[in-house]
PDB file of N, CA and C in Angstrom:
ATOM      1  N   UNK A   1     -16.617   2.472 -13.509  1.00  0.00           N
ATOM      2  CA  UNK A   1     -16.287   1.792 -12.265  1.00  0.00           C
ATOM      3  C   UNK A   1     -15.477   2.724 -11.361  1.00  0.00           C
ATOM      4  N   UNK A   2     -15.503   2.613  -9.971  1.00  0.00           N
ATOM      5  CA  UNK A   2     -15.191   3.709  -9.247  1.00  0.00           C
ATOM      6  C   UNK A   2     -13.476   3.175  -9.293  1.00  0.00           C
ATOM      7  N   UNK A   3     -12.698   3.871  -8.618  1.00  0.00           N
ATOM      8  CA  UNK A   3     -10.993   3.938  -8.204  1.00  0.00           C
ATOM      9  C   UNK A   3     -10.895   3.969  -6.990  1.00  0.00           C
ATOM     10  N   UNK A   4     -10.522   2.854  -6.311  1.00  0.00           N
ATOM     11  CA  UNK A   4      -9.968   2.459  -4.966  1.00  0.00           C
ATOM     12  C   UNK A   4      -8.238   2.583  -4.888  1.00  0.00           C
ATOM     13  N   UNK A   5      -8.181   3.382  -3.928  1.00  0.00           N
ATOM     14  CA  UNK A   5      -6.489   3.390  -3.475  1.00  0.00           C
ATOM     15  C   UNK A   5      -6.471   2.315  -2.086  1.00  0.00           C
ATOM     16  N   UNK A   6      -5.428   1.422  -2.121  1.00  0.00           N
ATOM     17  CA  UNK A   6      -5.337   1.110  -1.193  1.00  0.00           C
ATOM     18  C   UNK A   6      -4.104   1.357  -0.338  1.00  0.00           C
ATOM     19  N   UNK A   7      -3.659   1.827   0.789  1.00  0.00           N
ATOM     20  CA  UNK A   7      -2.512   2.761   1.448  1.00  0.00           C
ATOM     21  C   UNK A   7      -2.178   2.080   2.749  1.00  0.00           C
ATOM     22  N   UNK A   8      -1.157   1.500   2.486  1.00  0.00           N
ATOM     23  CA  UNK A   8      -0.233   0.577   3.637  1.00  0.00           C
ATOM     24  C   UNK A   8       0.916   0.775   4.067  1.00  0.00           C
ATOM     25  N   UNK A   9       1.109   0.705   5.045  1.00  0.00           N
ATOM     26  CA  UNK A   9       2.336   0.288   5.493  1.00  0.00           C
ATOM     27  C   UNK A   9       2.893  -0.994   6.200  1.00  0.00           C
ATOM     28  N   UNK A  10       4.014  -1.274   5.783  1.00  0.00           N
ATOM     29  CA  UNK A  10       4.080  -3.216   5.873  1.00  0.00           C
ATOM     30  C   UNK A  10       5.383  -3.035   6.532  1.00  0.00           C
ATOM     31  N   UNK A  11       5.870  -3.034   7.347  1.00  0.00           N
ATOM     32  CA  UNK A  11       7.069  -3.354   7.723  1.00  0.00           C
ATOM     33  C   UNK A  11       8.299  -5.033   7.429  1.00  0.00           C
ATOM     34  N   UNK A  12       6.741  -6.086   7.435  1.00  0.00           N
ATOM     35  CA  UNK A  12       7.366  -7.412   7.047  1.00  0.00           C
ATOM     36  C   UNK A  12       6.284  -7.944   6.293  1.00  0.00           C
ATOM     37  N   UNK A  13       5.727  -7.158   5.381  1.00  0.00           N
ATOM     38  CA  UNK A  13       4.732  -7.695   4.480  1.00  0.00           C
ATOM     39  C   UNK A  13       3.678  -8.231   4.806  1.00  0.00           C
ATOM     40  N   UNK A  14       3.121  -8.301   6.095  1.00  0.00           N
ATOM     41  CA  UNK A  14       1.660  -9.106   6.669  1.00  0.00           C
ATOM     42  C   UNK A  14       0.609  -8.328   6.227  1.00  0.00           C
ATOM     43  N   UNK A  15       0.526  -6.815   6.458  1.00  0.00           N
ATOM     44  CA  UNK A  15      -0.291  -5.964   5.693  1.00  0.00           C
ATOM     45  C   UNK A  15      -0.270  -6.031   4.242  1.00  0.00           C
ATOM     46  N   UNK A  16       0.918  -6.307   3.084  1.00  0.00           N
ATOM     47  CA  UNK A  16       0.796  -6.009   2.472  1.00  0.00           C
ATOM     48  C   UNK A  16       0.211  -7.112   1.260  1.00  0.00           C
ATOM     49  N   UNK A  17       0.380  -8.583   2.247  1.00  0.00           N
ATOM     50  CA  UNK A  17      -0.455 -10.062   1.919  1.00  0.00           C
ATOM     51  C   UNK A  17      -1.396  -9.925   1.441  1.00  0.00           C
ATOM     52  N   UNK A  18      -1.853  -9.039   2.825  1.00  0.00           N
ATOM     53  CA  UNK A  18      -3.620  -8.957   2.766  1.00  0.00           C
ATOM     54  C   UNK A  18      -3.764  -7.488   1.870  1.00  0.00           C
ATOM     55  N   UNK A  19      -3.121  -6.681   1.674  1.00  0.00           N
ATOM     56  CA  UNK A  19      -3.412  -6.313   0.646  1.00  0.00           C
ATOM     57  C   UNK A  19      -3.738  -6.119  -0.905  1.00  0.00           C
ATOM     58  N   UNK A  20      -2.822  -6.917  -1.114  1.00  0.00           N
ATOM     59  CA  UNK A  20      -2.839  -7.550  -2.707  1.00  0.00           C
ATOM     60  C   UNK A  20      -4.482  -8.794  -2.397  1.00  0.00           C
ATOM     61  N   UNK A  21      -4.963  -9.083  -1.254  1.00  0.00           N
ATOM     62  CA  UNK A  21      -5.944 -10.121  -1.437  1.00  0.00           C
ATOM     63  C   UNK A  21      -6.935  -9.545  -1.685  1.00  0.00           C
ATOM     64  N   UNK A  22      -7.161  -8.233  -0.794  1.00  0.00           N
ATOM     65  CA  UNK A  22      -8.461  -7.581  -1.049  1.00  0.00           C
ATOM     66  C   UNK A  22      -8.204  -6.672  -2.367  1.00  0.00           C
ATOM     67  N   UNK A  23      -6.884  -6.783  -3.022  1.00  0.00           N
ATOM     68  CA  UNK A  23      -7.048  -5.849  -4.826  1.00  0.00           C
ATOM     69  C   UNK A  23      -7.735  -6.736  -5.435  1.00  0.00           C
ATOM     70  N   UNK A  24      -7.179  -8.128  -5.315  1.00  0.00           N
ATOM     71  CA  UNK A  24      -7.490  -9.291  -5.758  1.00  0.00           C
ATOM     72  C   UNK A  24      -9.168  -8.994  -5.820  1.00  0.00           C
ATOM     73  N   UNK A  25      -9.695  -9.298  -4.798  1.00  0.00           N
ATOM     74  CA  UNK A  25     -10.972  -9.429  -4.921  1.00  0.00           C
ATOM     75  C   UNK A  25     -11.902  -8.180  -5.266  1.00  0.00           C
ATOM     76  N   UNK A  26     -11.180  -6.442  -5.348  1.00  0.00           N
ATOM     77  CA  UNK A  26     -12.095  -5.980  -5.869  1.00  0.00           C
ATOM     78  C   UNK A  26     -12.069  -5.653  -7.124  1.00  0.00           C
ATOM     79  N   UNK A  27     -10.806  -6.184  -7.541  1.00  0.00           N
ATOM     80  CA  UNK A  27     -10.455  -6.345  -9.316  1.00  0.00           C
ATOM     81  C   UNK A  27     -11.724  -7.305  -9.988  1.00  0.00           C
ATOM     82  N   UNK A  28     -11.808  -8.132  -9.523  1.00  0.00           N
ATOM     83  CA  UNK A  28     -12.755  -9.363  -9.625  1.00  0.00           C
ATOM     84  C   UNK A  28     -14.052  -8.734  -9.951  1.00  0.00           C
ATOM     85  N   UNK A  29     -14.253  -7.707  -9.075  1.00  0.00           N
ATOM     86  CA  UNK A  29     -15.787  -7.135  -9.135  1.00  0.00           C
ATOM     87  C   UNK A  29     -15.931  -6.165 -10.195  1.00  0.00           C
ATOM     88  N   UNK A  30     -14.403  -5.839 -10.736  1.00  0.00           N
ATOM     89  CA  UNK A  30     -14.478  -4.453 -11.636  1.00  0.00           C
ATOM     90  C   UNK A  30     -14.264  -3.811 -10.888  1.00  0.00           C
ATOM     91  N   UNK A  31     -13.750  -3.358 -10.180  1.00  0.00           N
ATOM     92  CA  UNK A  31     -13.139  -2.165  -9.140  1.00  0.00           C
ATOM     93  C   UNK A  31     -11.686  -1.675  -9.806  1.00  0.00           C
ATOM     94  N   UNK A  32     -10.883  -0.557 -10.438  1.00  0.00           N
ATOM     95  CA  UNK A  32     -10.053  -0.289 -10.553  1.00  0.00           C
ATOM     96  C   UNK A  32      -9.460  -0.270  -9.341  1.00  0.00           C
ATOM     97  N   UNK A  33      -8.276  -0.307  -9.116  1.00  0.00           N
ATOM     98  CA  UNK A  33      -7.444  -0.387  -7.691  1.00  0.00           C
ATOM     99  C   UNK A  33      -6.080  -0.083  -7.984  1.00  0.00           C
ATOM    100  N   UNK A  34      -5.640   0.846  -7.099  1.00  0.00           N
ATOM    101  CA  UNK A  34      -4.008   1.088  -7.148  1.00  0.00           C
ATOM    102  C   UNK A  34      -3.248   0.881  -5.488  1.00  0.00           C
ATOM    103  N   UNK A  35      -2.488   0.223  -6.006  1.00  0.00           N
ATOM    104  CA  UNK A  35      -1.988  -0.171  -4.119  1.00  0.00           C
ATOM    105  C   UNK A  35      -0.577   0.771  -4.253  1.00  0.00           C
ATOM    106  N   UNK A  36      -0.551   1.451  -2.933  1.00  0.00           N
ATOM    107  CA  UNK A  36       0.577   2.673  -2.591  1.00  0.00           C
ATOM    108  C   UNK A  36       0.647   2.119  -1.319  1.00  0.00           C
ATOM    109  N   UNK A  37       2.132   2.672  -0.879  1.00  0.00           N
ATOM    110  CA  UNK A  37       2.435   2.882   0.270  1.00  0.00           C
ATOM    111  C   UNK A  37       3.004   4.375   0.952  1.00  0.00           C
ATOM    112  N   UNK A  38       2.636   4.302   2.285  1.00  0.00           N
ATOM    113  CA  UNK A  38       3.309   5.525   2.782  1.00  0.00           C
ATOM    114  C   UNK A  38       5.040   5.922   3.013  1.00  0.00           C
ATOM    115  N   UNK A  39       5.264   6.735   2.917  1.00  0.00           N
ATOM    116  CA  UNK A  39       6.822   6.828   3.174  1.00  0.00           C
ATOM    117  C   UNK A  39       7.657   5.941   4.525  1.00  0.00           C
ATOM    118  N   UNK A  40       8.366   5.874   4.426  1.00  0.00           N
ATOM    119  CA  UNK A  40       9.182   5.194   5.693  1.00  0.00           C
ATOM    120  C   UNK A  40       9.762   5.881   6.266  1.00  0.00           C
ATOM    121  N   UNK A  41       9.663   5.874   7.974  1.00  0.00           N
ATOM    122  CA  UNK A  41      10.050   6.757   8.867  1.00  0.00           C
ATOM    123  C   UNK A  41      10.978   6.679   9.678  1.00  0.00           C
ATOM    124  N   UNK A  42      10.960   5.134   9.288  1.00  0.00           N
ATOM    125  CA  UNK A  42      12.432   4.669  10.276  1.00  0.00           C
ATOM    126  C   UNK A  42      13.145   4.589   9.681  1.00  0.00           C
ATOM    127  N   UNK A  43      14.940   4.959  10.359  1.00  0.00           N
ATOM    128  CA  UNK A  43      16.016   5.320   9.384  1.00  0.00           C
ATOM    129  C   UNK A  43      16.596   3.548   9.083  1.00  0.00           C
ATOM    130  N   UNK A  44      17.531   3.742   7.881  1.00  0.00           N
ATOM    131  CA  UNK A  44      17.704   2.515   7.632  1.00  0.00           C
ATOM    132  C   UNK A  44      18.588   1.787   8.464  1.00  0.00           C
ATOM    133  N   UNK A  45      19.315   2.389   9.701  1.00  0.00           N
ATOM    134  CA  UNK A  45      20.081   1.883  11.497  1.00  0.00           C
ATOM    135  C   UNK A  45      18.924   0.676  11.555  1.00  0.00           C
ATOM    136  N   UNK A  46      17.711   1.775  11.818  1.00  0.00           N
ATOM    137  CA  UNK A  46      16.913   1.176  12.499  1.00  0.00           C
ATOM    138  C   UNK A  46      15.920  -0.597  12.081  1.00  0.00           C
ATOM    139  N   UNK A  47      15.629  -0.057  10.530  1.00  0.00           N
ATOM    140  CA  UNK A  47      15.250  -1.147   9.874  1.00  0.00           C
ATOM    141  C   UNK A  47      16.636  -2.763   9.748  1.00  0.00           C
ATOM    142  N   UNK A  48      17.119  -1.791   9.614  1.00  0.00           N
ATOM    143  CA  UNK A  48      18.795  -3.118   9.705  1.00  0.00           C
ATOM    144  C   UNK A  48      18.312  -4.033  11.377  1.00  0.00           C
ATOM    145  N   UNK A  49      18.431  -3.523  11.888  1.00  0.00           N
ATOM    146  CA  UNK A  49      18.256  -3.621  14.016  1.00  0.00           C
ATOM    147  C   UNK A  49      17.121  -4.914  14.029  1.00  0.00           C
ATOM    148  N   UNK A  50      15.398  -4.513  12.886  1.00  0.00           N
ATOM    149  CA  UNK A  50      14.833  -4.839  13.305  1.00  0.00           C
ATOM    150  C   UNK A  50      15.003  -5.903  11.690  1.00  0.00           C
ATOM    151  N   UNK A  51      15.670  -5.984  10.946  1.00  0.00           N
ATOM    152  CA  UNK A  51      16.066  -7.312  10.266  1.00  0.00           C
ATOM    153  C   UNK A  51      14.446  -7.345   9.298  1.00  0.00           C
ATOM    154  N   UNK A  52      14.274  -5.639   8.866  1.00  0.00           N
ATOM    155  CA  UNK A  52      13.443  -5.704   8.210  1.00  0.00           C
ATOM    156  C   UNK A  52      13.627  -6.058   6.461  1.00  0.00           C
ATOM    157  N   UNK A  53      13.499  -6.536   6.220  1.00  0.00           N
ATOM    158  CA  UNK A  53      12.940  -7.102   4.585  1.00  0.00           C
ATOM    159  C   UNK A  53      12.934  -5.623   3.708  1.00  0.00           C
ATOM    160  N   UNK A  54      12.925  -5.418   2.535  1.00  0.00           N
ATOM    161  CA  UNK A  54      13.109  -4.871   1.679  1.00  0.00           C
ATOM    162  C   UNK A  54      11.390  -4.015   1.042  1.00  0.00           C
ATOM    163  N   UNK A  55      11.640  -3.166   1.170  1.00  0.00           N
ATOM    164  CA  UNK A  55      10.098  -2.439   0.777  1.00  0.00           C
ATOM    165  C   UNK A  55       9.749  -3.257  -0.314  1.00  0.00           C
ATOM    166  N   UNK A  56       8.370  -3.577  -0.285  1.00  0.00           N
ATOM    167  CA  UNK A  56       7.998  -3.906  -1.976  1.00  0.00           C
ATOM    168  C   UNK A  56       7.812  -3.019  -3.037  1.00  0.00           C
ATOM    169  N   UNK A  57       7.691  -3.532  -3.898  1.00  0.00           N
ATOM    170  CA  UNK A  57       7.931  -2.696  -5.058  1.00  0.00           C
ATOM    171  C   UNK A  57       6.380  -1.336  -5.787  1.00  0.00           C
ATOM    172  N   UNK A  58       5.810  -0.995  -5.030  1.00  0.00           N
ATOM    173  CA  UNK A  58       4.676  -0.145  -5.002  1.00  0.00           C
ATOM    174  C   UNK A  58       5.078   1.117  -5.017  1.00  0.00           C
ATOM    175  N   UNK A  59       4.073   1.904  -5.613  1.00  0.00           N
ATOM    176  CA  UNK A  59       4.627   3.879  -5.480  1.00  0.00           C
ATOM    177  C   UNK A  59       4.216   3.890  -3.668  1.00  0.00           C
ATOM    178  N   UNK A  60       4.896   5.607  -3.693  1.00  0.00           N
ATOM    179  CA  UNK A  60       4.609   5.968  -2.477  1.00  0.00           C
ATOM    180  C   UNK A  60       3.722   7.041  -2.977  1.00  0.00           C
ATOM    181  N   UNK A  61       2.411   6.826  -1.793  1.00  0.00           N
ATOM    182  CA  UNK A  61       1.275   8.043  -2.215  1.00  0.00           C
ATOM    183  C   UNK A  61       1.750   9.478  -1.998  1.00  0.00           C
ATOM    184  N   UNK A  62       1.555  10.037  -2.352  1.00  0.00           N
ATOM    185  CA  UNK A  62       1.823  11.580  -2.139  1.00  0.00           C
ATOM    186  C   UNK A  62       0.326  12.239  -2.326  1.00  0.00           C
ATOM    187  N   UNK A  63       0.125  13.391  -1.646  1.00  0.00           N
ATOM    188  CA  UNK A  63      -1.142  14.654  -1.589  1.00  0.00           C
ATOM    189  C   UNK A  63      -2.065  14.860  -2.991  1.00  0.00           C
ATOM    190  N   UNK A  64      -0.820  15.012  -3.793  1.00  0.00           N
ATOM    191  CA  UNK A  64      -1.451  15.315  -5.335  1.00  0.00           C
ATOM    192  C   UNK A  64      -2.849  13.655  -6.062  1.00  0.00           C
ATOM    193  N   UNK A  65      -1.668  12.652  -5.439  1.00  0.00           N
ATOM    194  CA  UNK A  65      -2.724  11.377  -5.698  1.00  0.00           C
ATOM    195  C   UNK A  65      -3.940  11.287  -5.141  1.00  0.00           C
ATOM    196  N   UNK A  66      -4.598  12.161  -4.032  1.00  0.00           N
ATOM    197  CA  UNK A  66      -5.497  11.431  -2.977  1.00  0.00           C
ATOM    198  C   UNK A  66      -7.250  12.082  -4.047  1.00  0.00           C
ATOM    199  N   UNK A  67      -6.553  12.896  -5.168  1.00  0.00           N
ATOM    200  CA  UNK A  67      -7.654  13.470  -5.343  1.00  0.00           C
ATOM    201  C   UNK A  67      -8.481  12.429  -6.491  1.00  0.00           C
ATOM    202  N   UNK A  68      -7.164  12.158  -6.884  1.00  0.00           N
ATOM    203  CA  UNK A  68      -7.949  10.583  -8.172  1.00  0.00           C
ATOM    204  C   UNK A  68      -8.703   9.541  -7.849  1.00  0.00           C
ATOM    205  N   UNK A  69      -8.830   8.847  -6.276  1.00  0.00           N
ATOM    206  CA  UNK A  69      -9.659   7.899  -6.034  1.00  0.00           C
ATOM    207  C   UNK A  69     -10.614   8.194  -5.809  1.00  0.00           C
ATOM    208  N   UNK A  70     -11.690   7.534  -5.738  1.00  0.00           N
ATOM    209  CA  UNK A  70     -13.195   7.255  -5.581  1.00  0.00           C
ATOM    210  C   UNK A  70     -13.201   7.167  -4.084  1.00  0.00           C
ATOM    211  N   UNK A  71     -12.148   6.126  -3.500  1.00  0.00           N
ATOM    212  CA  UNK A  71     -12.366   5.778  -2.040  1.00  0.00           C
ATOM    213  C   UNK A  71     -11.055   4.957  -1.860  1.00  0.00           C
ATOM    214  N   UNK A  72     -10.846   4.786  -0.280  1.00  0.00           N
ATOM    215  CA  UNK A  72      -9.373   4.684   0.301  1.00  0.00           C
ATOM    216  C   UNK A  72      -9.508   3.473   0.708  1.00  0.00           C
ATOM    217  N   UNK A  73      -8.390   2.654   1.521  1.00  0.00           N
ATOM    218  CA  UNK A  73      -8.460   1.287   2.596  1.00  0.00           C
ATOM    219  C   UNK A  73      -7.343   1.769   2.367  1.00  0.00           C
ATOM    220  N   UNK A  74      -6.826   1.777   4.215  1.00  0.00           N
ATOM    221  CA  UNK A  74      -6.038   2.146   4.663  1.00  0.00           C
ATOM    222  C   UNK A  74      -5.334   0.435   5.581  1.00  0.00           C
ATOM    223  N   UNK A  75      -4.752   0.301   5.812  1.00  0.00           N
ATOM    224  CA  UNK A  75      -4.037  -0.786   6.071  1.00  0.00           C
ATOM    225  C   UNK A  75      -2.457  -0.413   6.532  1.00  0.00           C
TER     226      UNK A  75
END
C-alpha cells in the first residue's frame, strides 16, 4: 500500500479537523498515512495577540522525511 504524508498548518485547528478526516478515510482504504506539520513562523508575542490555541501534538516535517512518501496533501 502506498504512504501518504499529509502537511498542514493549523493555526486554530480548522485545517487540522479536516485533516485527521481525510487520514480517517484513507486509512479505511488501506492507505498508510502520517500527518506532520510545518514549523511555526510566528513568534510566540504574536500567537499570544492572536489568542492562538496550542499546536497539536504531530511531528514537524523536515527535508529528510519528504523522501518516504508515496504522495503529499498539503493543507
Amino acid at each position: 500500500m502506498p504512504t501518504v504524508y499529509i502537511i498542514i498548518y493549523s493555526l486554530y485547528h480548522h485545517v487540522y479537523k479536516v485533516a485527521k478526516s481525510v487520514q480517517q478515510g484513507l486509512e479505511e482504504e488501506g492507505v498508510t498515512v502520517k500527518l506532520f506539520q510545518v514549523p511555526e513562523t510566528l513568534t510566540e508575542d504574536v500567537l499570544t495577540k492572536l489568542h492562538a490555541p496550542p499546536k497539536p501534538d504531530i511531528p514537524i516535517i523536515t527535508v529528510n522525511d519528504l523522501a518516504d512518501a508515496d504522495a503529499f496533501i498539503f493543507g
